[in-house]
Each structure stands twice: as C-alpha cells, then as structure tokens.
C-alpha atoms as a PDB file:
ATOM      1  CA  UNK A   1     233.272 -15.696 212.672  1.00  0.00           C
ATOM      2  CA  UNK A   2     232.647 -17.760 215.662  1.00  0.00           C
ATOM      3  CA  UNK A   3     229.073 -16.086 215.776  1.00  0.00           C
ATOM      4  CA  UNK A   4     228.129 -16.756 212.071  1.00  0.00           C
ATOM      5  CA  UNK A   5     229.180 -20.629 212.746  1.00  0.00           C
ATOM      6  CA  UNK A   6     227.022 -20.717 216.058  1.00  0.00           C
ATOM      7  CA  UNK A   7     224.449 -19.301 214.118  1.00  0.00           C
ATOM      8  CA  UNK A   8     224.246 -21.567 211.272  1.00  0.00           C
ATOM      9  CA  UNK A   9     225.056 -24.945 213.187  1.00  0.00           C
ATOM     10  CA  UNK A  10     221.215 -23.721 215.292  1.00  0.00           C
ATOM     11  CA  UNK A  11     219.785 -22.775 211.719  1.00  0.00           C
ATOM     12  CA  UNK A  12     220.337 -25.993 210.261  1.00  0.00           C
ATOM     13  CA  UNK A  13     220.037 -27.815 213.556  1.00  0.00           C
ATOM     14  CA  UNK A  14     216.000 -26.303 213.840  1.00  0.00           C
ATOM     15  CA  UNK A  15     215.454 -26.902 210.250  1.00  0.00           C
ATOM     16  CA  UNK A  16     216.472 -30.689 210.576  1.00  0.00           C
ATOM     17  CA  UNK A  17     214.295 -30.925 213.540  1.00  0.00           C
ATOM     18  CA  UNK A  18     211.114 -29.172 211.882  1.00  0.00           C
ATOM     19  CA  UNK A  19     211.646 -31.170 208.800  1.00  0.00           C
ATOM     20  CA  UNK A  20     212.010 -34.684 211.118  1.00  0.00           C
ATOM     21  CA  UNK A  21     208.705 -33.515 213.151  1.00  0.00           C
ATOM     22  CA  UNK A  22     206.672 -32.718 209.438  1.00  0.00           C
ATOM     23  CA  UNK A  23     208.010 -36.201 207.801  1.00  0.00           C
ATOM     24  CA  UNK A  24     205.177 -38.342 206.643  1.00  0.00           C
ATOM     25  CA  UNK A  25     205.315 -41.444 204.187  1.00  0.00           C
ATOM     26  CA  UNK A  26     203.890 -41.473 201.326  1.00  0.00           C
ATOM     27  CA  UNK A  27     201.740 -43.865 202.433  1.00  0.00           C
ATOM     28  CA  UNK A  28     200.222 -41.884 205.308  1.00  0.00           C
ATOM     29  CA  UNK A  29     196.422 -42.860 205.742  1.00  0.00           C
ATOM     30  CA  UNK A  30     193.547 -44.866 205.819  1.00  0.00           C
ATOM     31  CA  UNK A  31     193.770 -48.987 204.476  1.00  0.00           C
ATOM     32  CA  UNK A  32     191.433 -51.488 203.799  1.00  0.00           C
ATOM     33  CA  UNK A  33     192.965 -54.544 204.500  1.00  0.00           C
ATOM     34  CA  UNK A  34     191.379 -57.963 203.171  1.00  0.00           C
ATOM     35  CA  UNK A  35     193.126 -61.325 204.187  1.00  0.00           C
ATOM     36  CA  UNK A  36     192.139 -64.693 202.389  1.00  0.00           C
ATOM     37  CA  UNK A  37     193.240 -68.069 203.725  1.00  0.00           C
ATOM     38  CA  UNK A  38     194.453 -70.455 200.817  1.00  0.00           C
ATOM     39  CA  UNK A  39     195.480 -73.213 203.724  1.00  0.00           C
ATOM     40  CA  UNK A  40     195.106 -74.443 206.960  1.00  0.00           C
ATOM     41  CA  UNK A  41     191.931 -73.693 209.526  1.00  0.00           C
ATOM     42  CA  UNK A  42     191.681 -70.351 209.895  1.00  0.00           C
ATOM     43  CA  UNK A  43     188.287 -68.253 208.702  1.00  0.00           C
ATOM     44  CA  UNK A  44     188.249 -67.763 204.677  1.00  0.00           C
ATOM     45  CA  UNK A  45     188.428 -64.167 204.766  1.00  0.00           C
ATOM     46  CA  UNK A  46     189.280 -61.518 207.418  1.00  0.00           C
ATOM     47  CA  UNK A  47     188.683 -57.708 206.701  1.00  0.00           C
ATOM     48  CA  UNK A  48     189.754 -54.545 208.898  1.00  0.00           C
ATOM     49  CA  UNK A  49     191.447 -50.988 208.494  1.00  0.00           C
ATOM     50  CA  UNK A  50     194.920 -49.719 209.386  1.00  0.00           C
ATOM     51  CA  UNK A  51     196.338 -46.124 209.453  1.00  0.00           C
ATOM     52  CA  UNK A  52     199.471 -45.212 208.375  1.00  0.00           C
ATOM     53  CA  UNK A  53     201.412 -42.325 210.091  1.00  0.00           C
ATOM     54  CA  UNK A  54     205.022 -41.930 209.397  1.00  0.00           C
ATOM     55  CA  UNK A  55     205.224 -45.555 208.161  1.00  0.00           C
ATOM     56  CA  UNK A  56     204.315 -46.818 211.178  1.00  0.00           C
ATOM     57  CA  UNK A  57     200.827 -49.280 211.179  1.00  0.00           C
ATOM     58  CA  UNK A  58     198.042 -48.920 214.168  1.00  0.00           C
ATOM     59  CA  UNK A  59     194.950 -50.391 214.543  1.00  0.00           C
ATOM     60  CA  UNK A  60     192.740 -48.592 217.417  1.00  0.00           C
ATOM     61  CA  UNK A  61     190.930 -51.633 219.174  1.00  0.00           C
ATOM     62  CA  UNK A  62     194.217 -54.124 218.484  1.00  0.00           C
ATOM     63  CA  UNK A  63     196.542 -53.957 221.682  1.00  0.00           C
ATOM     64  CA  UNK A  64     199.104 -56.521 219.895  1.00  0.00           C
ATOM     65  CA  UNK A  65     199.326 -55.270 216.670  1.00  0.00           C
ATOM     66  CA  UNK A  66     202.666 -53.794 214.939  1.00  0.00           C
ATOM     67  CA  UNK A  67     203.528 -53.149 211.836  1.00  0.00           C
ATOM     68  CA  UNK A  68     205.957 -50.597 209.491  1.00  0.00           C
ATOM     69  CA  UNK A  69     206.194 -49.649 205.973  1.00  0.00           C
ATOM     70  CA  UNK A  70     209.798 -48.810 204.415  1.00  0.00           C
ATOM     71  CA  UNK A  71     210.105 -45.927 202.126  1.00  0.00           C
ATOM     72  CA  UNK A  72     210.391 -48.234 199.333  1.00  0.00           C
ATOM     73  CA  UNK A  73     206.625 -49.547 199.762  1.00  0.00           C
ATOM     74  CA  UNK A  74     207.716 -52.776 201.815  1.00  0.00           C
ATOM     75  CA  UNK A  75     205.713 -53.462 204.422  1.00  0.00           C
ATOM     76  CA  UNK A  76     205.803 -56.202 207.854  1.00  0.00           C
ATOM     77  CA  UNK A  77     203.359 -56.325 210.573  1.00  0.00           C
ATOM     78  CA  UNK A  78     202.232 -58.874 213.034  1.00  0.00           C
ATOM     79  CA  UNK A  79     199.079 -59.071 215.204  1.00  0.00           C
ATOM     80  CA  UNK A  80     198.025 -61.196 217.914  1.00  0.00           C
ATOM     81  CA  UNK A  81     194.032 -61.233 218.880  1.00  0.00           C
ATOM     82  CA  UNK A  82     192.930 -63.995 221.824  1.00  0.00           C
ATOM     83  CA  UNK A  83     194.366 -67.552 220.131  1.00  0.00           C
ATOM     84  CA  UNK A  84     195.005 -66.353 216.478  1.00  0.00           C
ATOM     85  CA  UNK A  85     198.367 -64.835 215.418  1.00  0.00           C
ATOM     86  CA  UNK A  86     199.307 -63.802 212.240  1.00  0.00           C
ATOM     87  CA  UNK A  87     202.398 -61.977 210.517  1.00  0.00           C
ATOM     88  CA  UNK A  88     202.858 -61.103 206.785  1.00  0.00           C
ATOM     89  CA  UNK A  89     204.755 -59.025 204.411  1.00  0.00           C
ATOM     90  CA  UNK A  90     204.305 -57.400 200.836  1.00  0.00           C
ATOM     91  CA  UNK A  91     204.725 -54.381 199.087  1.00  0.00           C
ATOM     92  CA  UNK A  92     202.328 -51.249 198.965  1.00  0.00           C
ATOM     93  CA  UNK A  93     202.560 -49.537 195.803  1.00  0.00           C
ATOM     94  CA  UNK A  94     200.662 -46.001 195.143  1.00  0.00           C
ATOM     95  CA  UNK A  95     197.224 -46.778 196.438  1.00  0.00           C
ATOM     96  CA  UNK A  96     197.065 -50.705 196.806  1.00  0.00           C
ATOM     97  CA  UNK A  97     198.875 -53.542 198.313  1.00  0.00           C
ATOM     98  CA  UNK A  98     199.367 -57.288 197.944  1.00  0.00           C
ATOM     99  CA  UNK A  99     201.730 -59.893 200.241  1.00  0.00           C
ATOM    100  CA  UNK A 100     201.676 -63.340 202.177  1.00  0.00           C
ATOM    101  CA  UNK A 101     200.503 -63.746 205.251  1.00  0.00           C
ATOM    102  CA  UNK A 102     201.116 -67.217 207.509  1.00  0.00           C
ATOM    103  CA  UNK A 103     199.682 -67.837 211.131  1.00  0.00           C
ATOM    104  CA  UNK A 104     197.733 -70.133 213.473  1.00  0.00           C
ATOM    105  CA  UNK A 105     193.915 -70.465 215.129  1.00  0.00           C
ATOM    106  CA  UNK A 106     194.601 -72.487 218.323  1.00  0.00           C
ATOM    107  CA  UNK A 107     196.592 -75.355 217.173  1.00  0.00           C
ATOM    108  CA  UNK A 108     196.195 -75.381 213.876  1.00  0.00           C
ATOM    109  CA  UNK A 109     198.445 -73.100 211.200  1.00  0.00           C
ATOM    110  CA  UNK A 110     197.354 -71.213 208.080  1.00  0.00           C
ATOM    111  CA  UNK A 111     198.322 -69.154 205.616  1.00  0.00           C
ATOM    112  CA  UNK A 112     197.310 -66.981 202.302  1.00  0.00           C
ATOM    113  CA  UNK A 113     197.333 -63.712 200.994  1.00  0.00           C
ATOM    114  CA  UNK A 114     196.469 -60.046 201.758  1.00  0.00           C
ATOM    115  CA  UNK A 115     195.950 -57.464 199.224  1.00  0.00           C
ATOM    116  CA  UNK A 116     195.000 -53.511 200.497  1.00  0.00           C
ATOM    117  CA  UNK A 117     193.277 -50.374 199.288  1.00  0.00           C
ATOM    118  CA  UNK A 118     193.833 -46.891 200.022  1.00  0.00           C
ATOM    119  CA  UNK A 119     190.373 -45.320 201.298  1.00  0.00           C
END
C-alpha cells in the first residue's frame, strides 16, 4: 500500500510539473502595440511590438520594460526609455486590445490611449 501511495504522489507530482512547464496564455505571441497621446507633450503616436509568453510582456531592445497579462485578458506594464516613462492598463480580448496609458517626457506629463493587434 505504502508503494502504490509513493507511486502516485511522483505520478501526479511529474504531471503537475510537465503541465506547469507546457502552460502558455492564451495570449501567447506577437502584438502590435499603437499608443496615441490625447494630453500633455509627449509625441502623438508611438508604435512597437511585444511578445507574450506565459502572460508575461518583453520587448527585446527595452531594458526597463515589464509588463503581465492575467488569465482574464487584463493586462499592466510599464516602460522606462532615456527621460520618458509610461505605464498603462486595459484588457486584451481574443486578438486585440484597448486601455489608458499616463506618463511623462522630461518634465512634462501625458496621457491617452493604447489599443493592440495580434500579428
């Protein structure tokens, strides 16, 4: 009996860690990412790709950039490039997005709103 136990605790102890290794969001991928400024002094429009792995947001040439996506399509991230910072949140729903986004260009604060594709 002790045997059967052993063996089924390691069973579903490997199966929890195989299925934990394979998890992906459903939002795994490639985004196009387009962010307008309604206020403030920052440029009018910026544009740039994330990936998605596992919920988590990267951006290969941004060292300060971070960013997650809940199960549930809700999504934060911040990034931080020379003087400009900027940190938003929205929802990501099948294969687009929209949210608000609110940051500064030197001294001077703006804010607006991002919407993304799926490529």
């Amino acid at each position: 009996m002790k045997k059967y136990l052993l063996s089924t605790a390691i069973s579903c102890a490997t199966l929890l860690l195989a299925t934990t290794a394979n998890a992906h969001s459903s939002y795994d991928g490639s985004w196009s990412l387009v962010f307008v400024t309604q206020r403030g002094v920052c440029d009018s429009t910026y544009n740039f790709s994330v990936n998605i792995n596992d919920g988590v947001l990267t951006h290969p040439n941004l060292v300060k950039f971070s960013g997650r996506v809940a199960k549930s399509g809700v999504v934060r991230a911040s990034v931080t490039v020379q003087d400009k910072y900027a940190s938003g949140s929205g929802t990501l729903t099948g294969d687009s997005g929209r949210g608000m986004w609110s940051g500064r260009a030197g001294s001077g604060r703006c804010s607006g709103y991002w919407t993304a594709q799926r490529n």
